[in-house]
Each structure stands twice: as C-alpha cells, then as structure tokens.
PDB file of N, CA and C in Angstrom:
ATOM      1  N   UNK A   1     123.448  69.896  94.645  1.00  0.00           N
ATOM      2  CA  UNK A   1     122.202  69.157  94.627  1.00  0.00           C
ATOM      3  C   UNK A   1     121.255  69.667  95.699  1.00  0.00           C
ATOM      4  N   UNK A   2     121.828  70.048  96.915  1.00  0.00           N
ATOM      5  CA  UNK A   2     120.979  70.306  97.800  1.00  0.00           C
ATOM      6  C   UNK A   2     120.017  71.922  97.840  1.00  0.00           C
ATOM      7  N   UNK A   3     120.902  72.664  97.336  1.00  0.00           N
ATOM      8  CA  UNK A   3     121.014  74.524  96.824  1.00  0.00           C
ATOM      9  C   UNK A   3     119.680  74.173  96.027  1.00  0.00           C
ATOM     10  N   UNK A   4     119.879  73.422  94.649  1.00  0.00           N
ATOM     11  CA  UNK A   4     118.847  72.862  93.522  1.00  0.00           C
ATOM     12  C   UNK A   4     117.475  72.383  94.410  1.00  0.00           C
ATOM     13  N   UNK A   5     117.499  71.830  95.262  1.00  0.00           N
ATOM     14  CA  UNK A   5     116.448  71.130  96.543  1.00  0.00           C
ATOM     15  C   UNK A   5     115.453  72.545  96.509  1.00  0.00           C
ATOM     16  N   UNK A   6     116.940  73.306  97.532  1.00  0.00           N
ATOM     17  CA  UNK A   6     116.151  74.505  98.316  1.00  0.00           C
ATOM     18  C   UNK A   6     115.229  75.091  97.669  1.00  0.00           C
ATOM     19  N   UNK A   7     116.083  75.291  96.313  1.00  0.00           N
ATOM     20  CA  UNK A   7     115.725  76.674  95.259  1.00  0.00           C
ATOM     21  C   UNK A   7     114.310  76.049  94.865  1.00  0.00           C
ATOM     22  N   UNK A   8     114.075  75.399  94.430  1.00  0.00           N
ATOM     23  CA  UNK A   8     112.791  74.939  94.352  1.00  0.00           C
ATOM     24  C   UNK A   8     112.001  74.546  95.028  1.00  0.00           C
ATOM     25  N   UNK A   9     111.905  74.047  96.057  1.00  0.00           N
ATOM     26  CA  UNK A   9     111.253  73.899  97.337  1.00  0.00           C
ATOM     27  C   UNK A   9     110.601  75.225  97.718  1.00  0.00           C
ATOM     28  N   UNK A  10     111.669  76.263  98.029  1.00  0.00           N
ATOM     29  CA  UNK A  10     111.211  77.585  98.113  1.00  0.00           C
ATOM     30  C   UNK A  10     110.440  78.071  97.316  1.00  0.00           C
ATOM     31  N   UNK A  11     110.381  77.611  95.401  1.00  0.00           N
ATOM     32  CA  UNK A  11     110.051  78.478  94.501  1.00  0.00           C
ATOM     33  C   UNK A  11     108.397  77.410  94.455  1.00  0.00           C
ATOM     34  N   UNK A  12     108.364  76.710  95.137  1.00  0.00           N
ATOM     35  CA  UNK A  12     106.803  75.619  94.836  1.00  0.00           C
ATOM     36  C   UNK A  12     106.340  76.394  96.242  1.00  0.00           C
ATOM     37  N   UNK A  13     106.676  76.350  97.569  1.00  0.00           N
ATOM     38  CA  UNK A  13     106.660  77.041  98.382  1.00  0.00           C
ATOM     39  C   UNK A  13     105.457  78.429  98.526  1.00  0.00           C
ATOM     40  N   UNK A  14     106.580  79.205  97.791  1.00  0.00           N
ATOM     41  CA  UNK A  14     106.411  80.170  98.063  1.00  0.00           C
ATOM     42  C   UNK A  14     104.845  80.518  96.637  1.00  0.00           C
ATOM     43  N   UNK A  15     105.020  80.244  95.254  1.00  0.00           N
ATOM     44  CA  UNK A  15     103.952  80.120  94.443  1.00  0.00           C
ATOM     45  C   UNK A  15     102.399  79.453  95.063  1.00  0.00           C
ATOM     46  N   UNK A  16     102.669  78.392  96.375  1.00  0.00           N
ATOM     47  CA  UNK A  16     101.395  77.875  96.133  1.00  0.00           C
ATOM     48  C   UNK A  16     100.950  79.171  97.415  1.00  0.00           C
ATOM     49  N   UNK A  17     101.281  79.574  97.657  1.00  0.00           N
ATOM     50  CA  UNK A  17     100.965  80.513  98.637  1.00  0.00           C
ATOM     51  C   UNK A  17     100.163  81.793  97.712  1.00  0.00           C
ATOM     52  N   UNK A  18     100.830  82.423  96.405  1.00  0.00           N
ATOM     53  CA  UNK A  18      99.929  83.193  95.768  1.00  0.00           C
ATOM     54  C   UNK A  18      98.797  82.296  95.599  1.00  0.00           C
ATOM     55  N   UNK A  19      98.420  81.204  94.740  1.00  0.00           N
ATOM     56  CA  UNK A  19      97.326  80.327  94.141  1.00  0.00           C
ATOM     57  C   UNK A  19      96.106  80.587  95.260  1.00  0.00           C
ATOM     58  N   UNK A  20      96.744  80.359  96.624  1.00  0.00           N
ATOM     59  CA  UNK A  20      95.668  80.489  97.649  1.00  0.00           C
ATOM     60  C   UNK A  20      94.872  82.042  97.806  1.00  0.00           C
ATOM     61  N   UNK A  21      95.967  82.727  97.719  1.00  0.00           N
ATOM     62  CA  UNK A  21      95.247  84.440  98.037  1.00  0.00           C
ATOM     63  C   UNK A  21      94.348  84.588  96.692  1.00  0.00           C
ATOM     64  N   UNK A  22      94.781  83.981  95.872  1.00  0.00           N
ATOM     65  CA  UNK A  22      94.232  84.063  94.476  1.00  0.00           C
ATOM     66  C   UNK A  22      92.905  83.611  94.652  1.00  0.00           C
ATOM     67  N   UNK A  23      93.081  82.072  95.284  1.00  0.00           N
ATOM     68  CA  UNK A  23      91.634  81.816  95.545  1.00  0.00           C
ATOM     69  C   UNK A  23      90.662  82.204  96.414  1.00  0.00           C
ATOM     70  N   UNK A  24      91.580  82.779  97.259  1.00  0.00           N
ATOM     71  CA  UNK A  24      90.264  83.481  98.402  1.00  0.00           C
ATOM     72  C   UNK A  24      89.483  84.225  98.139  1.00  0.00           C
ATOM     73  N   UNK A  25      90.303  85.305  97.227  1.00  0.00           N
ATOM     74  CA  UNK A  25      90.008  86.528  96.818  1.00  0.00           C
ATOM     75  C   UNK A  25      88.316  86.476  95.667  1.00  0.00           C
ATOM     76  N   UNK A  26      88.909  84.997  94.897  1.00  0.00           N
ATOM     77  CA  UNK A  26      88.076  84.732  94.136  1.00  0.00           C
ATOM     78  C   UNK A  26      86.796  84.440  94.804  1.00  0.00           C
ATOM     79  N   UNK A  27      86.821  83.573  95.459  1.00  0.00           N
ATOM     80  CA  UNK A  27      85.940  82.935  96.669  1.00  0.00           C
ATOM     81  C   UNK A  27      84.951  83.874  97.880  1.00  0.00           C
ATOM     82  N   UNK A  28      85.624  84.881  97.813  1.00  0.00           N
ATOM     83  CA  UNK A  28      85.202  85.857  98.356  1.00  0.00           C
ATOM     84  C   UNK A  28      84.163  87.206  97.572  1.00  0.00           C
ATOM     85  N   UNK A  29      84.523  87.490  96.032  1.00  0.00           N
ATOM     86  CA  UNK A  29      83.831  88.036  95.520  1.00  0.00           C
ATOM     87  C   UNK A  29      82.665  87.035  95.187  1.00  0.00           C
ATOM     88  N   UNK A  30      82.712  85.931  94.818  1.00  0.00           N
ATOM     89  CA  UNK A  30      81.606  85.051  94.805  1.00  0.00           C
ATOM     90  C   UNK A  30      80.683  85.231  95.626  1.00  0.00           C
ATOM     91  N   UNK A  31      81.266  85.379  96.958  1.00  0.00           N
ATOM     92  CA  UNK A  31      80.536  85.077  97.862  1.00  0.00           C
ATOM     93  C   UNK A  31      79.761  86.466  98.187  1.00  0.00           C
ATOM     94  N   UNK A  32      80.334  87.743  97.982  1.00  0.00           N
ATOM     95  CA  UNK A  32      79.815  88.711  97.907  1.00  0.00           C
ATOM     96  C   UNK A  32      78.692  88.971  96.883  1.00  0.00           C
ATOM     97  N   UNK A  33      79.114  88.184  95.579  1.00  0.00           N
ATOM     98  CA  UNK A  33      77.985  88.268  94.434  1.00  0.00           C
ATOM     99  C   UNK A  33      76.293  87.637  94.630  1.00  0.00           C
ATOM    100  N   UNK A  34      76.526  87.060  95.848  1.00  0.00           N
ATOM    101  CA  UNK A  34      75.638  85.649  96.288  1.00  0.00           C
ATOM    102  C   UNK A  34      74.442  86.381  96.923  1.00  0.00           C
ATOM    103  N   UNK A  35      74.986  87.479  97.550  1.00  0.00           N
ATOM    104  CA  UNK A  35      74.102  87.895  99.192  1.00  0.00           C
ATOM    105  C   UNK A  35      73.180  88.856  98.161  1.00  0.00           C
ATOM    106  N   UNK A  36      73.012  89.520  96.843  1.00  0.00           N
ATOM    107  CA  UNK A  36      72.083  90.165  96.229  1.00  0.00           C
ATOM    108  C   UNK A  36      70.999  89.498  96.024  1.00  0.00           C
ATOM    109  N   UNK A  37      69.914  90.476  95.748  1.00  0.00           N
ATOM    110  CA  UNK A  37      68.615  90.099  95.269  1.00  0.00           C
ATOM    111  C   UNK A  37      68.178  89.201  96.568  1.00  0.00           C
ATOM    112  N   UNK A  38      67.911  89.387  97.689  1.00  0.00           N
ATOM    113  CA  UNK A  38      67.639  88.399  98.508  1.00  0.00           C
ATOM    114  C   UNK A  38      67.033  88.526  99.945  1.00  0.00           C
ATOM    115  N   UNK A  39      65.835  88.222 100.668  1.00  0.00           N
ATOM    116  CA  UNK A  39      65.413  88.975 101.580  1.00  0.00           C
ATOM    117  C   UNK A  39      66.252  88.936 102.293  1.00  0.00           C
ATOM    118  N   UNK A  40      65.969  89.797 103.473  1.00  0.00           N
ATOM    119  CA  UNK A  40      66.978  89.714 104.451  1.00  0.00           C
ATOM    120  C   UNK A  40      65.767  89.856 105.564  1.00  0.00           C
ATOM    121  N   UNK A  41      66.137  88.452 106.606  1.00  0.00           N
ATOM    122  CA  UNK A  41      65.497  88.333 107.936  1.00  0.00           C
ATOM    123  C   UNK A  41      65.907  88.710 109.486  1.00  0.00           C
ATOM    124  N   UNK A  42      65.495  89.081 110.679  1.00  0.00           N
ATOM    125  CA  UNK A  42      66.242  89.216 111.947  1.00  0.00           C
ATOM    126  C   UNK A  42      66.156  88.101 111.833  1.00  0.00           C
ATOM    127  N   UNK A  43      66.467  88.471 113.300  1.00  0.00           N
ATOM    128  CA  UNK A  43      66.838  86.629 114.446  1.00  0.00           C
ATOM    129  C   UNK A  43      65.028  86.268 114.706  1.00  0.00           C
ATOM    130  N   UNK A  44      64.734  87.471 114.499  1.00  0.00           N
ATOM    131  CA  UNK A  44      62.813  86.529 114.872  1.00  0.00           C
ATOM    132  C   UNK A  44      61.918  86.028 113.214  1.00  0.00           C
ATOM    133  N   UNK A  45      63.073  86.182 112.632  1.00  0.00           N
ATOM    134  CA  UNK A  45      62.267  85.667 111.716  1.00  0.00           C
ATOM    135  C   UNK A  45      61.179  86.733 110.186  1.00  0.00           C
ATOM    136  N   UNK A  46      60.973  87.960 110.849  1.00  0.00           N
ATOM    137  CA  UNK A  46      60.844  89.365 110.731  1.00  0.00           C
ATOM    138  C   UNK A  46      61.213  89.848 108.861  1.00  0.00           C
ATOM    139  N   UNK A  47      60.773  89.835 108.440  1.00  0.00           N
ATOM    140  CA  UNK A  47      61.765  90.776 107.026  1.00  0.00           C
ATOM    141  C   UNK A  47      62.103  92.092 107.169  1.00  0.00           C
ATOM    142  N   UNK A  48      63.629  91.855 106.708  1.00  0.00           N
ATOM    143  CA  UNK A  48      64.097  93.513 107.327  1.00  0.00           C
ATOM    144  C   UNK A  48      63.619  93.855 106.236  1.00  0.00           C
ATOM    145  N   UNK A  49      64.037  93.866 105.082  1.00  0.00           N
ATOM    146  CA  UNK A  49      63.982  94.215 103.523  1.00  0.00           C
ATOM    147  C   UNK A  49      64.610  92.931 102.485  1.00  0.00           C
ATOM    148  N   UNK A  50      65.371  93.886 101.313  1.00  0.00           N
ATOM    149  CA  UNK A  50      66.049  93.139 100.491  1.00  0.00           C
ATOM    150  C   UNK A  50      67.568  93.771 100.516  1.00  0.00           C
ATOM    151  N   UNK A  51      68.261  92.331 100.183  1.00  0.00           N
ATOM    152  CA  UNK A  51      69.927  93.019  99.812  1.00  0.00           C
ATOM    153  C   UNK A  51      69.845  93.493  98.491  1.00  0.00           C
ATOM    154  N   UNK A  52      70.767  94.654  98.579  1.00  0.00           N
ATOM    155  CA  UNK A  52      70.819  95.361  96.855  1.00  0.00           C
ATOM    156  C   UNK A  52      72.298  95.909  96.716  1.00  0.00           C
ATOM    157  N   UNK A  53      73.104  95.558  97.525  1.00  0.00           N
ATOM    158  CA  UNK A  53      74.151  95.905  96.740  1.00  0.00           C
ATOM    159  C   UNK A  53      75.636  95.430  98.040  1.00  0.00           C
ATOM    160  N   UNK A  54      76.688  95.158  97.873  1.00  0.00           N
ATOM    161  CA  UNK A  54      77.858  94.824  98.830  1.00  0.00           C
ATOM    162  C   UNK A  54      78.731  96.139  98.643  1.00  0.00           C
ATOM    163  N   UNK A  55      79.021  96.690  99.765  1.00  0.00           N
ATOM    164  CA  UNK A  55      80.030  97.935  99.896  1.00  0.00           C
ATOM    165  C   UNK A  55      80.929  97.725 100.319  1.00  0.00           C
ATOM    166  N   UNK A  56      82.154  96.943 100.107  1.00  0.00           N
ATOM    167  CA  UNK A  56      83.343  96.670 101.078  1.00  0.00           C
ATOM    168  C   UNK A  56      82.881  95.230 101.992  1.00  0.00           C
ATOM    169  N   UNK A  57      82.615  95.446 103.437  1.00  0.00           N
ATOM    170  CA  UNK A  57      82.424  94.896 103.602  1.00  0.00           C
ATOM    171  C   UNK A  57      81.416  94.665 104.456  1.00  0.00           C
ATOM    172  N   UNK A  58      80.352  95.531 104.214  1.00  0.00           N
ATOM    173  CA  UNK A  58      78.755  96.228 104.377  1.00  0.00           C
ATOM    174  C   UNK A  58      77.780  96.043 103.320  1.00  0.00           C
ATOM    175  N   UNK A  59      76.720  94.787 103.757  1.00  0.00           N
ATOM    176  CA  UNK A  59      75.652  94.676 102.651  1.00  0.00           C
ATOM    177  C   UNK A  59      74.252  95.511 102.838  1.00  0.00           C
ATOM    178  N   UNK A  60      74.153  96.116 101.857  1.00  0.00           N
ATOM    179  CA  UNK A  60      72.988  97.489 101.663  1.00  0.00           C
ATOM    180  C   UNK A  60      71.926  96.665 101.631  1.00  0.00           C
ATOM    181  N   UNK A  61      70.627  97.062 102.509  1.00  0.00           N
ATOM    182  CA  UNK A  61      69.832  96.499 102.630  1.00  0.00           C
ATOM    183  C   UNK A  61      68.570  97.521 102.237  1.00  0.00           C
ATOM    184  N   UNK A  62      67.634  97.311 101.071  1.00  0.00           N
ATOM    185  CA  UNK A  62      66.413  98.804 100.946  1.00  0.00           C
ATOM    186  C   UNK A  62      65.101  97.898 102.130  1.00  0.00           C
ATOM    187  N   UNK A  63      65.011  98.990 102.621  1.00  0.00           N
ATOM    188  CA  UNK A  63      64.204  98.308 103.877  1.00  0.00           C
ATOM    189  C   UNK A  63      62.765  99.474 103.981  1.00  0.00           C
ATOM    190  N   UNK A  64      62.134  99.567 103.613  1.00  0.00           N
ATOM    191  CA  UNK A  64      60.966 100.744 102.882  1.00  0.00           C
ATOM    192  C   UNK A  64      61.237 101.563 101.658  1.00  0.00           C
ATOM    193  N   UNK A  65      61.671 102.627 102.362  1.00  0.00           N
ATOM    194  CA  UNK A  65      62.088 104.144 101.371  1.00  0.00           C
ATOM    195  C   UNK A  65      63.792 104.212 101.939  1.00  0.00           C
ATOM    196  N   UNK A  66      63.930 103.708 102.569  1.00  0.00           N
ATOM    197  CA  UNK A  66      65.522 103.540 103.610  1.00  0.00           C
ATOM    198  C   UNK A  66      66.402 102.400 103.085  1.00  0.00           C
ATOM    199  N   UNK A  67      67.782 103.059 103.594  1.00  0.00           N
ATOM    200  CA  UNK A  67      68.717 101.935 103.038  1.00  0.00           C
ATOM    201  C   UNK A  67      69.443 101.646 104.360  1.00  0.00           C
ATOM    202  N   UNK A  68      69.722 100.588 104.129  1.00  0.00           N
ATOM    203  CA  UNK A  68      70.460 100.297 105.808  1.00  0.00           C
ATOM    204  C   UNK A  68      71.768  99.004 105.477  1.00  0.00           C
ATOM    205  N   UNK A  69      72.852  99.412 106.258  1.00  0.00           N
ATOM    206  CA  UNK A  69      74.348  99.492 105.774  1.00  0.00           C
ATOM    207  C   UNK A  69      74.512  98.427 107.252  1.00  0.00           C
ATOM    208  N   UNK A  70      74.633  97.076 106.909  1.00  0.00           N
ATOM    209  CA  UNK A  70      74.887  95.970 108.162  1.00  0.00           C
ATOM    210  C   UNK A  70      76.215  95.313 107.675  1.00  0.00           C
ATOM    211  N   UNK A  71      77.187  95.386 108.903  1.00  0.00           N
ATOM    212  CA  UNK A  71      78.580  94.423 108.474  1.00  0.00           C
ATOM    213  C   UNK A  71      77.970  92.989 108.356  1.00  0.00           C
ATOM    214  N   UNK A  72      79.103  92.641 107.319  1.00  0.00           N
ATOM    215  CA  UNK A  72      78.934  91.017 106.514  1.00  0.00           C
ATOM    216  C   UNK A  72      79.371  90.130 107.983  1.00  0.00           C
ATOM    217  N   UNK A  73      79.966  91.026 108.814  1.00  0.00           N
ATOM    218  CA  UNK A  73      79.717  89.848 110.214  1.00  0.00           C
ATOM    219  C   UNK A  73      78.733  89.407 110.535  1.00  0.00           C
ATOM    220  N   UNK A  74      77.770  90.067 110.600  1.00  0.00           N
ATOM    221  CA  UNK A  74      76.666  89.858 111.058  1.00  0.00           C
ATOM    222  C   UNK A  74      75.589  89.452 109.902  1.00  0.00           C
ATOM    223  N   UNK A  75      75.663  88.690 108.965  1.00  0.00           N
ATOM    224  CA  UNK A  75      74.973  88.710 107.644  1.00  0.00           C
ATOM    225  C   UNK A  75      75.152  86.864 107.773  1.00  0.00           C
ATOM    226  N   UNK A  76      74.061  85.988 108.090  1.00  0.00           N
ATOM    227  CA  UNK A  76      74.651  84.724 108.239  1.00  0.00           C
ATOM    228  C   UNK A  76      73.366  83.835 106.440  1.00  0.00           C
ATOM    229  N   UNK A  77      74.057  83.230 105.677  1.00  0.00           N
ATOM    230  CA  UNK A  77      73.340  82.632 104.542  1.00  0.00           C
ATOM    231  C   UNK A  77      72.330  81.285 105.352  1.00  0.00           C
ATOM    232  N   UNK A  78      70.853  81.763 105.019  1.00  0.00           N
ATOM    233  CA  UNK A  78      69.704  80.762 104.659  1.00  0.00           C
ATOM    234  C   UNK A  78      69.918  79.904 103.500  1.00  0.00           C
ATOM    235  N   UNK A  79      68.978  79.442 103.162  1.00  0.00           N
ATOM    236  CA  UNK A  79      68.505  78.870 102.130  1.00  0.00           C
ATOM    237  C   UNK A  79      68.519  79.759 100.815  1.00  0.00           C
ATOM    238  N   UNK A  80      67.650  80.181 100.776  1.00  0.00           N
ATOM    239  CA  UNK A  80      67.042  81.555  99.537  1.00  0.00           C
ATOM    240  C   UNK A  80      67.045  82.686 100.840  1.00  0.00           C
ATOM    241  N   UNK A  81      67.079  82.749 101.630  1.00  0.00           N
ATOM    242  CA  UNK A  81      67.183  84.312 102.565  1.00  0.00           C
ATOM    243  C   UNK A  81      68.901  84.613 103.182  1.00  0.00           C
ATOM    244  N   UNK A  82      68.911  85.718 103.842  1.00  0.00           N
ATOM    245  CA  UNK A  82      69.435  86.251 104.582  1.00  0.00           C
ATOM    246  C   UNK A  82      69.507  86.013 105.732  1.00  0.00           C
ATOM    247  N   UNK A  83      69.785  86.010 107.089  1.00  0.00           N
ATOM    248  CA  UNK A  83      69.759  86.650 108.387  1.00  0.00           C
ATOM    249  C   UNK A  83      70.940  87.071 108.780  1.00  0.00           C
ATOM    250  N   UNK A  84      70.120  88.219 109.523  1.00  0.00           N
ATOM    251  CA  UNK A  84      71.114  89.022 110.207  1.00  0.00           C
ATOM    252  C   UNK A  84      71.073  88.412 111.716  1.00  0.00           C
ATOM    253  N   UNK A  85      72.421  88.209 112.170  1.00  0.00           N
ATOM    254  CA  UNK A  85      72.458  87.673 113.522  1.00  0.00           C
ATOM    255  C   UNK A  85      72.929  88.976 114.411  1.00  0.00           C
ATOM    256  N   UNK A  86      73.050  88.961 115.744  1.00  0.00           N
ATOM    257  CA  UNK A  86      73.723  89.396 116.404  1.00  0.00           C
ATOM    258  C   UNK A  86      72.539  90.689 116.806  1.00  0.00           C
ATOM    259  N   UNK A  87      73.195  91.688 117.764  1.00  0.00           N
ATOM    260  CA  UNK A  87      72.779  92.829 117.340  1.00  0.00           C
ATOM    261  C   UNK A  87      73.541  94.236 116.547  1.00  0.00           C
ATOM    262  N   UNK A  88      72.933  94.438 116.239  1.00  0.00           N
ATOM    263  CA  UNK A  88      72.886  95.502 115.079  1.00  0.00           C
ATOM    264  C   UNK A  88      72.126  97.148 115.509  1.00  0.00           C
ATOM    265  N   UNK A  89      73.094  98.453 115.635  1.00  0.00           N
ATOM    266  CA  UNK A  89      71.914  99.455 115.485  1.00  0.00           C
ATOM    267  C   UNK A  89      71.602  99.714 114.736  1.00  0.00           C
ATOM    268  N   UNK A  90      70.016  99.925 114.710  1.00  0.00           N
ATOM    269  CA  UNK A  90      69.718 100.142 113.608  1.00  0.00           C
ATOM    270  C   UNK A  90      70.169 102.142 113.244  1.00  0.00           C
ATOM    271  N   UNK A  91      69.888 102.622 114.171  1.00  0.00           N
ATOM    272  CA  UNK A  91      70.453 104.142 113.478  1.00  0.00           C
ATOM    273  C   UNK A  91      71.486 104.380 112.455  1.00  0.00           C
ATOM    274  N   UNK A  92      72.402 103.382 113.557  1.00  0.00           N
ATOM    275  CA  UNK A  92      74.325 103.509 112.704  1.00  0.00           C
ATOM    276  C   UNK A  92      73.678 102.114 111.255  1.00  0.00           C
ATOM    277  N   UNK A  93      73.012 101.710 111.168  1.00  0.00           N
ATOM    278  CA  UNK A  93      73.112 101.230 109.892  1.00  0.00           C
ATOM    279  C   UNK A  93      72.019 101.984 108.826  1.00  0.00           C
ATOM    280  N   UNK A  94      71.384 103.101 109.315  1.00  0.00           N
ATOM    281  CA  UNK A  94      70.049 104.203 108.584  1.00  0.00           C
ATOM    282  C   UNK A  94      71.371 105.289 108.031  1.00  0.00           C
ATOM    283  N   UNK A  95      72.507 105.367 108.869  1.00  0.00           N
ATOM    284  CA  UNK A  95      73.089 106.157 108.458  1.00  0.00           C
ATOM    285  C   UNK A  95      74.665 105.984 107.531  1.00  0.00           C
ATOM    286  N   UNK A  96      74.560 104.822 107.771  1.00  0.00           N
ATOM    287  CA  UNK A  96      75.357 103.578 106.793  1.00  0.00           C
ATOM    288  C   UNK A  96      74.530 103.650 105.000  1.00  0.00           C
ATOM    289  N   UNK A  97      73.772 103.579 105.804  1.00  0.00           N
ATOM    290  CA  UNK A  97      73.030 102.895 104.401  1.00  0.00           C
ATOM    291  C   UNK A  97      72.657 104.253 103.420  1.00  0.00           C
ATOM    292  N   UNK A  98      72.420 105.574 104.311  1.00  0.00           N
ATOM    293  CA  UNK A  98      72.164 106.418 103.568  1.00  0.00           C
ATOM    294  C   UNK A  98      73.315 107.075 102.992  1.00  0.00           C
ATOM    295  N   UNK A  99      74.507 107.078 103.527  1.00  0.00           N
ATOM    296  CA  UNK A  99      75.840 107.560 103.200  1.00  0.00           C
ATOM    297  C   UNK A  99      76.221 106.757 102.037  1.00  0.00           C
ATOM    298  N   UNK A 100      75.935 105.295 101.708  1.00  0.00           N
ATOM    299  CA  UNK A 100      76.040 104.303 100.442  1.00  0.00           C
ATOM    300  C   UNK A 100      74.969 104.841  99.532  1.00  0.00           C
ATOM    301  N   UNK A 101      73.867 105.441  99.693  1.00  0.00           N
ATOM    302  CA  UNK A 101      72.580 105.766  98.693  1.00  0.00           C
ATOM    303  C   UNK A 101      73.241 107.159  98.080  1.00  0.00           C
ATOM    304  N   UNK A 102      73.719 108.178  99.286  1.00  0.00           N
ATOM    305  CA  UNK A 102      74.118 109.535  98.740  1.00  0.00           C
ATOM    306  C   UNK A 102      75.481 109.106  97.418  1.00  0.00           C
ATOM    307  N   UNK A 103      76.209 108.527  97.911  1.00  0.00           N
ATOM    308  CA  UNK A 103      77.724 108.245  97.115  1.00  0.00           C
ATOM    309  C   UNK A 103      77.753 107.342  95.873  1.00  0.00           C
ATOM    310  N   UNK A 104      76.062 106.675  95.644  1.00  0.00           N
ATOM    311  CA  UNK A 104      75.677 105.511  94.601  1.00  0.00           C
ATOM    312  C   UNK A 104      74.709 106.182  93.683  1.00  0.00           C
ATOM    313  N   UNK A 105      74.084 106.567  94.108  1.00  0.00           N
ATOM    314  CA  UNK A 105      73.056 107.359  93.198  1.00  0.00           C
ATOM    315  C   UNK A 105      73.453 108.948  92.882  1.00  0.00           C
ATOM    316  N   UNK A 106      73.179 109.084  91.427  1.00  0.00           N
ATOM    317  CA  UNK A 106      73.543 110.676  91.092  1.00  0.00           C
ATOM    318  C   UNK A 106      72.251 110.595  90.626  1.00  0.00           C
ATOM    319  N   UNK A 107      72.002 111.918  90.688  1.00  0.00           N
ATOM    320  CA  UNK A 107      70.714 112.836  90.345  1.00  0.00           C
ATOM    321  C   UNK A 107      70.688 113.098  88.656  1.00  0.00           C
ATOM    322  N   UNK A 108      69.925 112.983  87.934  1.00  0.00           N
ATOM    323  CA  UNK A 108      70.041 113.096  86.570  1.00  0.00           C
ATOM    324  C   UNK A 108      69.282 114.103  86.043  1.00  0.00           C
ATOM    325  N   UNK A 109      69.642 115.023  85.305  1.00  0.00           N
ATOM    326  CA  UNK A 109      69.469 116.102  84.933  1.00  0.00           C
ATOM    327  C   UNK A 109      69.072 116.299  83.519  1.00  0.00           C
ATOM    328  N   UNK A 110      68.079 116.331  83.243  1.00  0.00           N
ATOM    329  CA  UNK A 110      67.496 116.656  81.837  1.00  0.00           C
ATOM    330  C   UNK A 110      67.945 118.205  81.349  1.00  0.00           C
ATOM    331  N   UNK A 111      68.128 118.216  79.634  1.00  0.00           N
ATOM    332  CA  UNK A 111      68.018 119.310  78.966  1.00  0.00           C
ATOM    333  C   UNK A 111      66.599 119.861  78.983  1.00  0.00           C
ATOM    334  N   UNK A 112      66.559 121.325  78.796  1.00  0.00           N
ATOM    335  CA  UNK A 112      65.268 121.595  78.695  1.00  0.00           C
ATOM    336  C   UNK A 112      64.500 121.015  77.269  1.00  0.00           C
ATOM    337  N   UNK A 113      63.801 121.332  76.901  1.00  0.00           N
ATOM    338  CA  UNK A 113      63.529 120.696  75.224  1.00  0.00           C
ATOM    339  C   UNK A 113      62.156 121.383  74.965  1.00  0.00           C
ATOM    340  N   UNK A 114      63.134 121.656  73.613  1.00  0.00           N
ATOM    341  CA  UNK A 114      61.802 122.686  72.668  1.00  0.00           C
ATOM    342  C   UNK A 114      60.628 122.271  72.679  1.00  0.00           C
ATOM    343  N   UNK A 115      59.772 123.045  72.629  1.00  0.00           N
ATOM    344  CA  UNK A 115      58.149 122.653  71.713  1.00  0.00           C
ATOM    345  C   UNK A 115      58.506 121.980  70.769  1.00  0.00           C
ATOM    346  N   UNK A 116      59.343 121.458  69.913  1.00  0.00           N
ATOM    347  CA  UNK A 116      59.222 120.924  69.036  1.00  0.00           C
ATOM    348  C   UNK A 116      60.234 119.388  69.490  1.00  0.00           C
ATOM    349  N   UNK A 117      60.784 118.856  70.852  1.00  0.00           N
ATOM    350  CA  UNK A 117      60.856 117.964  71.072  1.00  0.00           C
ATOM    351  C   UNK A 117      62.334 117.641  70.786  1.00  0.00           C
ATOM    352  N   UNK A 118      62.924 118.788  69.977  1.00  0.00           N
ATOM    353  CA  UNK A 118      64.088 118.491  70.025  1.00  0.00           C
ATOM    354  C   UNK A 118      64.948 119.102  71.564  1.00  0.00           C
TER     355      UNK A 118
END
C-alpha cells in the first residue's frame, strides 16, 4: 500500500513539474509575440524607434535606416509602448542589430527578362 502511495505521488510529482515548463515556455513565447509592432521609448521618454522582430533573447529595434539589438532585460512593457530601462550601448546594440539585419534579410535576385517580358 505504501510502494502504491510512493509510485504515484512520485508519478503526480514529477508530471506536474513538466505542465509547468510547458507553461512557461508557452508564456514566454506569448510574451515574446507581444513586444512587436510597438514603439520603443528611453528612460526620458524619447522614441528610440519601433520593435520588429525578437531574436532569442534580443528585441530588434528599426530606429532610422539602423537596427539596434537590446537584451529583453532591459525591455520593460508600457501601456501600448516599450521602454528600455537601464543603460544600454548603443554601439554594441548598432552592431547587434546589424548582425540580426545581415542573417534576416537575403538579397533577391531577379532573372534578366526579355524584351518580350518573358
């Protein structure tokens, strides 16, 4: 009776423990899905740019003609915005962000095409 206890104790145990990673995991891409389309502000209030895409665990920010690559540490949820807390360089995230633009975007290459359009 008691073996019968363990064995299941262990086997409820040890299952609700996946359910949780299960849910984090879930909870976590959510939460990654969330931070797109969305300005992103400093600490003064400032618009850096917009979020456009989550890399791990680096949200791409297009901030002119530039992309800039800030850890989700430092990425705190507004309302409808962004802010970025803390400090941040900006170089190491110009070069973040451009290393995510080189490895995301391919260059597309047209056939030549006849005078006649084919």
């Amino acid at each position: 009776m008691i073996i019968r206890v363990l064995i299941l104790g262990s086997i409820f145990f040890f299952s609700r423990g996946k359910n949780r990673k299960k849910n984090d995991i879930e909870d976590e891409e959510n939460f990654k899905k969330n931070l797109t389309c969305r300005f992103v502000l400093d600490g003064s209030g400032r618009k850096v740019g917009e979020s456009v895409a989550v890399d791990n665990d680096i949200l791409i920010i297009k901030s002119g003609k530039k992309y800039l690559g800030v850890p989700l540490k430092h990425i705190e949820e507004e309302e409808k915005t962004l802010l970025v807390k803390g400090l941040v360089e900006k170089d190491k995230a110009e070069i973040i962000g451009e290393k995510w633009r080189r490895e995301s975007f391919s260059k597309i290459e047209y056939d030549k095409v006849d005078s006649d359009g084919i």
